[in-house]
Protein backbone atom coordinates (compact mmCIF):
# COMPACT_ATOMS: atom_id res chain seq x y z
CA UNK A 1 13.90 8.46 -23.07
CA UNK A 2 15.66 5.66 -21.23
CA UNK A 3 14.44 2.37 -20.48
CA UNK A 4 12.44 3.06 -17.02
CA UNK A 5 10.61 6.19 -18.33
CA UNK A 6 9.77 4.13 -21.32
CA UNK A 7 8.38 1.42 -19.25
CA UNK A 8 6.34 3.74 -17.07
CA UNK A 9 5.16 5.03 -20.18
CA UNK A 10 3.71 2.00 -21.72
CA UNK A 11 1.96 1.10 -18.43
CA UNK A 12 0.35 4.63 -18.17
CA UNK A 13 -1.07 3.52 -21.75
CA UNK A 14 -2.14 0.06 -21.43
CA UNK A 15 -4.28 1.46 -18.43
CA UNK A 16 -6.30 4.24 -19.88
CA UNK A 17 -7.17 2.25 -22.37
CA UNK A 18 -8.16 -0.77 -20.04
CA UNK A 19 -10.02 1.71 -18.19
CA UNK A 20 -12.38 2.87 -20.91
CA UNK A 21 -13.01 -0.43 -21.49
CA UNK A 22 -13.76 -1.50 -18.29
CA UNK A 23 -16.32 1.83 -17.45
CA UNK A 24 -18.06 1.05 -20.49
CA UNK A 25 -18.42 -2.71 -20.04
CA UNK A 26 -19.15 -1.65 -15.85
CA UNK A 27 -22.17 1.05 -17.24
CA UNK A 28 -23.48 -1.54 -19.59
CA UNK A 29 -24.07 -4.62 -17.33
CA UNK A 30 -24.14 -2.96 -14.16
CA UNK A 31 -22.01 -5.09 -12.35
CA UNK A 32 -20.04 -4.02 -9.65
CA UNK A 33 -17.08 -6.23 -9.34
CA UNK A 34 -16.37 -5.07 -13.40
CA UNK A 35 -17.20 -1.15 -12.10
CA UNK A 36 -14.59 -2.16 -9.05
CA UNK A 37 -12.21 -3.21 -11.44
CA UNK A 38 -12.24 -0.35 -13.04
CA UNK A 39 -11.69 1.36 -9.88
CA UNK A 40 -8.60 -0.74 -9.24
CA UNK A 41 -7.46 0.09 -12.88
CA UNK A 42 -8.03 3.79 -12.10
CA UNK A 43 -5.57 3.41 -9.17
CA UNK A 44 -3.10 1.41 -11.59
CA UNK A 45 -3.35 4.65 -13.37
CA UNK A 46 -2.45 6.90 -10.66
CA UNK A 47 0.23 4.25 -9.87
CA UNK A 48 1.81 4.64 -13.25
CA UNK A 49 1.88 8.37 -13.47
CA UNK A 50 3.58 8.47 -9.83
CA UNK A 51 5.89 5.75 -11.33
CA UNK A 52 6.72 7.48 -14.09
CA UNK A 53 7.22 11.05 -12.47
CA UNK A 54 9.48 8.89 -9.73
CA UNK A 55 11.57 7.71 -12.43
CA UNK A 56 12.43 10.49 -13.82
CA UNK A 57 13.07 12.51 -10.63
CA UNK A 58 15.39 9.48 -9.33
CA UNK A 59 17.65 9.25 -12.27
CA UNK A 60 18.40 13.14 -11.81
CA UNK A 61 22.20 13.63 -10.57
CA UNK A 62 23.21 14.97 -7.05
CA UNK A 63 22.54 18.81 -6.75
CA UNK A 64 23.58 21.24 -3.50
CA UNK A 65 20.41 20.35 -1.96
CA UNK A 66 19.89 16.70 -2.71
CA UNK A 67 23.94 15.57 -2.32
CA UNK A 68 23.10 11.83 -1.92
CA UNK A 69 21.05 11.65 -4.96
CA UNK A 70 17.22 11.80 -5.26
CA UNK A 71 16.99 7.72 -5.11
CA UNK A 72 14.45 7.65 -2.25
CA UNK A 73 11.62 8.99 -4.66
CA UNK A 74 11.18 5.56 -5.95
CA UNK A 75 10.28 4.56 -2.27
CA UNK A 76 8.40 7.52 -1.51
CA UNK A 77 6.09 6.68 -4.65
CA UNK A 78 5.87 2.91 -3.74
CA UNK A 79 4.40 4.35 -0.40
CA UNK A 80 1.94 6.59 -1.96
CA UNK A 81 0.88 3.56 -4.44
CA UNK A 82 0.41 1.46 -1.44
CA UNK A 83 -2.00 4.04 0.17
CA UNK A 84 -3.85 4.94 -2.70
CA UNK A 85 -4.88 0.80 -3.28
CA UNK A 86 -5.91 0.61 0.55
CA UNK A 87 -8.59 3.61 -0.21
CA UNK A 88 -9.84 1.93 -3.70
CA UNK A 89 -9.95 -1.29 -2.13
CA UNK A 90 -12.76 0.46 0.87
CA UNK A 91 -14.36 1.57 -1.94
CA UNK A 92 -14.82 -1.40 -3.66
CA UNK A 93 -15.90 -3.10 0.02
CA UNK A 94 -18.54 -0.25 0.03
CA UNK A 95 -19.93 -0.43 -2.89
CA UNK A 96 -20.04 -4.68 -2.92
CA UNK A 97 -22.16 -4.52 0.57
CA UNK A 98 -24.20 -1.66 -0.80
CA UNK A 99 -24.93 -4.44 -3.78
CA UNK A 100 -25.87 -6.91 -1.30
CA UNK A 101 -27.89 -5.42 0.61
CA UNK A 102 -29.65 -3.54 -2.52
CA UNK A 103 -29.01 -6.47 -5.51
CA UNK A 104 -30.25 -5.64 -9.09
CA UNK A 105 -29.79 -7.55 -12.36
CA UNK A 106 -26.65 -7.85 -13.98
CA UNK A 107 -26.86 -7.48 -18.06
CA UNK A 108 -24.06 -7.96 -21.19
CA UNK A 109 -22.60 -10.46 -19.02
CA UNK A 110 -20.95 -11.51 -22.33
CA UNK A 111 -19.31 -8.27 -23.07
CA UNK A 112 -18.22 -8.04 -18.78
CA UNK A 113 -16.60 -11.83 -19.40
CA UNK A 114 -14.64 -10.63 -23.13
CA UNK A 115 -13.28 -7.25 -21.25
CA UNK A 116 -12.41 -9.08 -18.36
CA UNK A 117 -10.07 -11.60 -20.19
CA UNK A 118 -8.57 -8.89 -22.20
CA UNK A 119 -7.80 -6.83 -19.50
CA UNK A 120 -5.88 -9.85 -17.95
CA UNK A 121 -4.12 -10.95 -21.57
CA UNK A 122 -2.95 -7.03 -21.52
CA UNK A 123 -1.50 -6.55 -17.74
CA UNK A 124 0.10 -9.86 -17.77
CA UNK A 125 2.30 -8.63 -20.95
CA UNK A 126 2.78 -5.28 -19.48
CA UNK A 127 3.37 -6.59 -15.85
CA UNK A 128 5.86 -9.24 -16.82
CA UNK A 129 7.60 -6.37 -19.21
CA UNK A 130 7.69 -4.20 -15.92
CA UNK A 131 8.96 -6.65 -13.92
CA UNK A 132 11.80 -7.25 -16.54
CA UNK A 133 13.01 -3.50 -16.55
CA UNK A 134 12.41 -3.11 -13.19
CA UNK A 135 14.87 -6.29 -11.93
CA UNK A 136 17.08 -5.19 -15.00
CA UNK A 137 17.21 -1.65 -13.41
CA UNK A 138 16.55 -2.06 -9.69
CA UNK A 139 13.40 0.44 -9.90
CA UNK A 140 11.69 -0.05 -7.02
CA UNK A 141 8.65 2.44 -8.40
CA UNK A 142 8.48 0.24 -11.25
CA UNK A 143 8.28 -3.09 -9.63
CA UNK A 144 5.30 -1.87 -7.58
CA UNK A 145 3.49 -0.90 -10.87
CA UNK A 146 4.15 -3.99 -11.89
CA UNK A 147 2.94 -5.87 -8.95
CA UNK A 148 -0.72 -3.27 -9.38
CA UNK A 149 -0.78 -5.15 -12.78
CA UNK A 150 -0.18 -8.74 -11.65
CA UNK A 151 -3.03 -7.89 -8.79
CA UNK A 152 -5.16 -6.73 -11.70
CA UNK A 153 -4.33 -9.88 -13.45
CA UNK A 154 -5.77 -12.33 -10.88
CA UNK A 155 -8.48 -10.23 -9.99
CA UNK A 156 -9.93 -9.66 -13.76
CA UNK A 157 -9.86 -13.36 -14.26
CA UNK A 158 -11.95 -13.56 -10.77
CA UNK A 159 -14.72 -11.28 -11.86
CA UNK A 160 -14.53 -13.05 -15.26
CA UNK A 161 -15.48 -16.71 -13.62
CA UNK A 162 -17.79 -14.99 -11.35
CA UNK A 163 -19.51 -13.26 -14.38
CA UNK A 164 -19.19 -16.90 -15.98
CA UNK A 165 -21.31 -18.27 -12.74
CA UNK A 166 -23.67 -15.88 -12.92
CA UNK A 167 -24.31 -16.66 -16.86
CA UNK A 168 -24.07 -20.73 -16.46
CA UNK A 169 -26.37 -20.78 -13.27
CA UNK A 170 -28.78 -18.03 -15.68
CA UNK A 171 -29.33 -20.82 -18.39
CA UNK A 172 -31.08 -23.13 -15.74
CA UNK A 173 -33.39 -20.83 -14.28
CA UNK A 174 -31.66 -19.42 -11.26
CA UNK A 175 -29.85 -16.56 -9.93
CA UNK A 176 -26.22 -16.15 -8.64
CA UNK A 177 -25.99 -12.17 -8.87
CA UNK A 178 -24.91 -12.29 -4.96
CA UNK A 179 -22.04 -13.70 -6.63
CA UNK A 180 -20.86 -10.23 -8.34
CA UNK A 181 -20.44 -8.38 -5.07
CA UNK A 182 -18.73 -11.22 -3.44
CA UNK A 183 -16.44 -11.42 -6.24
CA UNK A 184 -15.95 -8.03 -5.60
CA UNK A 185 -15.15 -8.35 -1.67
CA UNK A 186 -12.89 -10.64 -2.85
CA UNK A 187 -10.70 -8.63 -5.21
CA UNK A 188 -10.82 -5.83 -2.61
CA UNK A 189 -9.34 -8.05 -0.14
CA UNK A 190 -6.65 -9.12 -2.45
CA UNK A 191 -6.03 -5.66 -3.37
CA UNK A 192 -5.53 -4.97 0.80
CA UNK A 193 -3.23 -7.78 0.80
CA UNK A 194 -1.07 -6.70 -2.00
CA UNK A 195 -1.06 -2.96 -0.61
CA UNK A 196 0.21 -4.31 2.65
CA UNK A 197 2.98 -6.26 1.17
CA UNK A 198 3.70 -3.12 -1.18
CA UNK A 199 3.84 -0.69 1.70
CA UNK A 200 6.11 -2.97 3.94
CA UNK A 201 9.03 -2.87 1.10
CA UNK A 202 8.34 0.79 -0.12
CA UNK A 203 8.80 2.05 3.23
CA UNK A 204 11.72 0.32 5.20
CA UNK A 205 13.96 1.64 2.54
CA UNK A 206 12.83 5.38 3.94
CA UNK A 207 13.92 4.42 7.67
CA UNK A 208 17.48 3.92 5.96
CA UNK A 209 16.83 0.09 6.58
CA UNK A 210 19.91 -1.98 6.09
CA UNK A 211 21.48 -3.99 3.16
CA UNK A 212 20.03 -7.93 3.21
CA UNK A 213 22.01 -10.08 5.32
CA UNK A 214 23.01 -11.76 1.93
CA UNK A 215 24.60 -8.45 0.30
CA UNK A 216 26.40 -7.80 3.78
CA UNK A 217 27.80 -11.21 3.66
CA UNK A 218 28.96 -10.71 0.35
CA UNK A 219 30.36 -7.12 0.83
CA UNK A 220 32.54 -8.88 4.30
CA UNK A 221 33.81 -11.49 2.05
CA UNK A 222 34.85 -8.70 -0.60
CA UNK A 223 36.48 -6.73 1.90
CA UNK A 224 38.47 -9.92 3.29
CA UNK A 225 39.21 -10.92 -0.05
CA UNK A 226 41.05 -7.92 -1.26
CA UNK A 227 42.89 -6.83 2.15
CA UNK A 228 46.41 -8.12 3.22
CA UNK A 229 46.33 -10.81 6.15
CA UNK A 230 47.52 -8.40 8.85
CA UNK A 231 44.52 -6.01 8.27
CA UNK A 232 40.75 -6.23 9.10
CA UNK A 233 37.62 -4.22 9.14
CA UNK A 234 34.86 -3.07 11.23
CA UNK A 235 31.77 -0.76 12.18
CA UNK A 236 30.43 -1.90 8.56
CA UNK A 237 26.89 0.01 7.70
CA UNK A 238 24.73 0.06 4.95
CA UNK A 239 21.61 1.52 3.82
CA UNK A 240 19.32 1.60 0.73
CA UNK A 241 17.89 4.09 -1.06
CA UNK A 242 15.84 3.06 -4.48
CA UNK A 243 18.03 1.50 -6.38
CA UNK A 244 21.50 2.70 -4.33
CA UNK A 245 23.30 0.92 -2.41
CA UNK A 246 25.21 2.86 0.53
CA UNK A 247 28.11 1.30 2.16
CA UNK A 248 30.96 2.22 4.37
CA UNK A 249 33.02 0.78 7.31
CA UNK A 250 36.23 1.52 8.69
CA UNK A 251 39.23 -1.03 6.91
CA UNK A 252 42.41 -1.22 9.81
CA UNK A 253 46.04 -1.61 7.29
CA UNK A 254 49.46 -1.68 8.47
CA UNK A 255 51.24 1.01 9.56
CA UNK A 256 53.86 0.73 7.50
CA UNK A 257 51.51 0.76 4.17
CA UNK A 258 52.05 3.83 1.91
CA UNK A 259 49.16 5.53 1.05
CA UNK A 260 49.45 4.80 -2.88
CA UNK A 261 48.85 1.53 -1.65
CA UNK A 262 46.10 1.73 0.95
CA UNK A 263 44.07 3.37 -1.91
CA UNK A 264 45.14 0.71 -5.00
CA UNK A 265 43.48 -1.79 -2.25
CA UNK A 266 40.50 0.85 -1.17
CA UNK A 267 40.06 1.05 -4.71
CA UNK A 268 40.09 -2.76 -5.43
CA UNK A 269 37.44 -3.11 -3.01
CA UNK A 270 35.38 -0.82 -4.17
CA UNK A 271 35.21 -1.83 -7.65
CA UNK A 272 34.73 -5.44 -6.66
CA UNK A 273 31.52 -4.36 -4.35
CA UNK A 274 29.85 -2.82 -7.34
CA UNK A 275 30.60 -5.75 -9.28
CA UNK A 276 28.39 -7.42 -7.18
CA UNK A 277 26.10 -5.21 -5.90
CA UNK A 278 25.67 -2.60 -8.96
CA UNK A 279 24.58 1.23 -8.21
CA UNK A 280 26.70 0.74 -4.77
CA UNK A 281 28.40 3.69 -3.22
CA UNK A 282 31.29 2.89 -0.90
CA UNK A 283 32.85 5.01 1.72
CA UNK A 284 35.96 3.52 3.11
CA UNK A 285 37.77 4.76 6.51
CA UNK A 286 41.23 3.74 6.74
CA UNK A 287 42.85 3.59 9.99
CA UNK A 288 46.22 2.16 11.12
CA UNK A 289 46.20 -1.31 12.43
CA UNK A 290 47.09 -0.82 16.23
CA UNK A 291 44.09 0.85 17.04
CA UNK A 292 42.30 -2.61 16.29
CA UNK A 293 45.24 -5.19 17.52
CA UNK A 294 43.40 -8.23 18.61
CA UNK A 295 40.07 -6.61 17.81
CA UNK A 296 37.56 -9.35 16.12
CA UNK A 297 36.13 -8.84 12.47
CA UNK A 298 32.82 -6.92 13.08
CA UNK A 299 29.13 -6.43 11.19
CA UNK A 300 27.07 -4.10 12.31
């Protein structure tokens, strides 16, 4: 098992058990921003298992049908994470007007408050782990589990003070349970926030959306670097796809260049473009230099 499947793994745990936790706490007091959170940890769930199945499926080597890899998965997931938050997140918005317009007492606000805070100790360990891995291993399916757990993170420690307003205001006589569904508008709106953000950076990625202006800067300079002075490049492209990088441009070389030598420098390139940009995969097109004679440098 390598180190993303083992990640995905430990987040698939951490949330059935938060979500046992959470039902039974949800059941017990009746609150509905603790029953929405459990709805939001349900989705975490889902969002795990498609991690986890995406992880595996990326790392799997070119075949006959899949000859560039099957990288995109990770996006593909992200997507599908994104979506399924957006519907738990009308749910929640649902059920918190139903609440308002219908309120009834909330109970074992003490037991709501303790899950609540363990539920955020637990995803802020597993989120930062996931985070980790997924920077370490540029697993784009991971780092949107991760981000489900940081949103669960900020939005168990909302219900938690809400619950904790609802308890204080209880001990002198009044009532604050419109509190719980607002809470619980709240966290849904959050949720629709992070979703957004989620499906903005799963999805560009499956329109073959370019390399950052940054990594193109620093594959130009490569290229400059390791070429002689009479040469130059152009029609430089670049695409991602999970964790891949895809690069390739046409490199102009003098005519008079052997080709044992226009690959020891297509080959220097290349190896100092994954140096910097790990997992890349460059395509080089070498040309002879008077098709480009006073040409300029070019990105496209």
């Amino acid at each position: 098992m390598n180190r993303k499947t083992r990640a995905a793994m430990v987040s698939v745990c951490s949330n059935i058990s938060l979500i046992i936790m959470k039902v039974m706490a949800g059941i017990a007091s009746g609150s509905v921003s603790i029953i929405s959170e459990a709805i939001h940890s349900a989705m975490d769930l889902v969002a795990a298992l498609i991690a986890l199945f995406a992880v595996k499926k990326s790392d799997l080597p070119p075949d006959e049908r899949h000859p560039y890899g099957h990288d995109k998965i990770e996006n593909v997931s992200g997507v599908i994470e994104a979506l399924l938050i957006l519907l738990a997140a009308g749910w929640i918005i649902f059920e918190a007007v139903d609440k308002l317009i219908h309120p009834a007492a909330i109970e074992s606000i003490g037991w709501g408050v303790l899950v609540m805070v363990i539920s955020a100790v637990v995803n802020s360990g597993v989120s930062a782990y996931l985070y980790k891995v997924a920077k370490e291993e540029e697993s784009v399916a991971l780092a949107a589990d991760a981000l489900h757990l940081k949103a669960d993170v900020l939005t168990s420690a909302g219900v938690a003070i809400g619950l904790g307003g609802i308890w204080l205001a209880s001990l002198f006589g009044h009532s604050l349970a419109i509190l719980d569904p607002l809470v619980a508008i709240a966290v849904a709106i959050f949720i629709v926030r992070e979703a957004i953000g989620m499906l903005n950076e799963a999805f560009h990625p499956l329109l073959d959306h370019s390399m950052s202006h940054e990594e193109l800067e620093t594959t130009s300079r490569i290229i400059t670097k390791c070429c002689p002075a009479a040469s130059g490049f152009h029609d430089l492209r670049s695409r991602r796809a999970g964790r891949r990088r895809h690069i390739d441009f046409h490199l102009t070389l003098p005519t008079e260049m052997t080709i044992g030598e226009a690959h020891d420098i297509c080959d220097r390139i290349e190896h100092e473009i994954i140096e910097q940009l790990p997992h890349a995969i460059v395509l080089i097109h070498v040309e002879p230099d008077e098709q480009m004679a006073l040409s300029p440098l070019a990105i496209t």
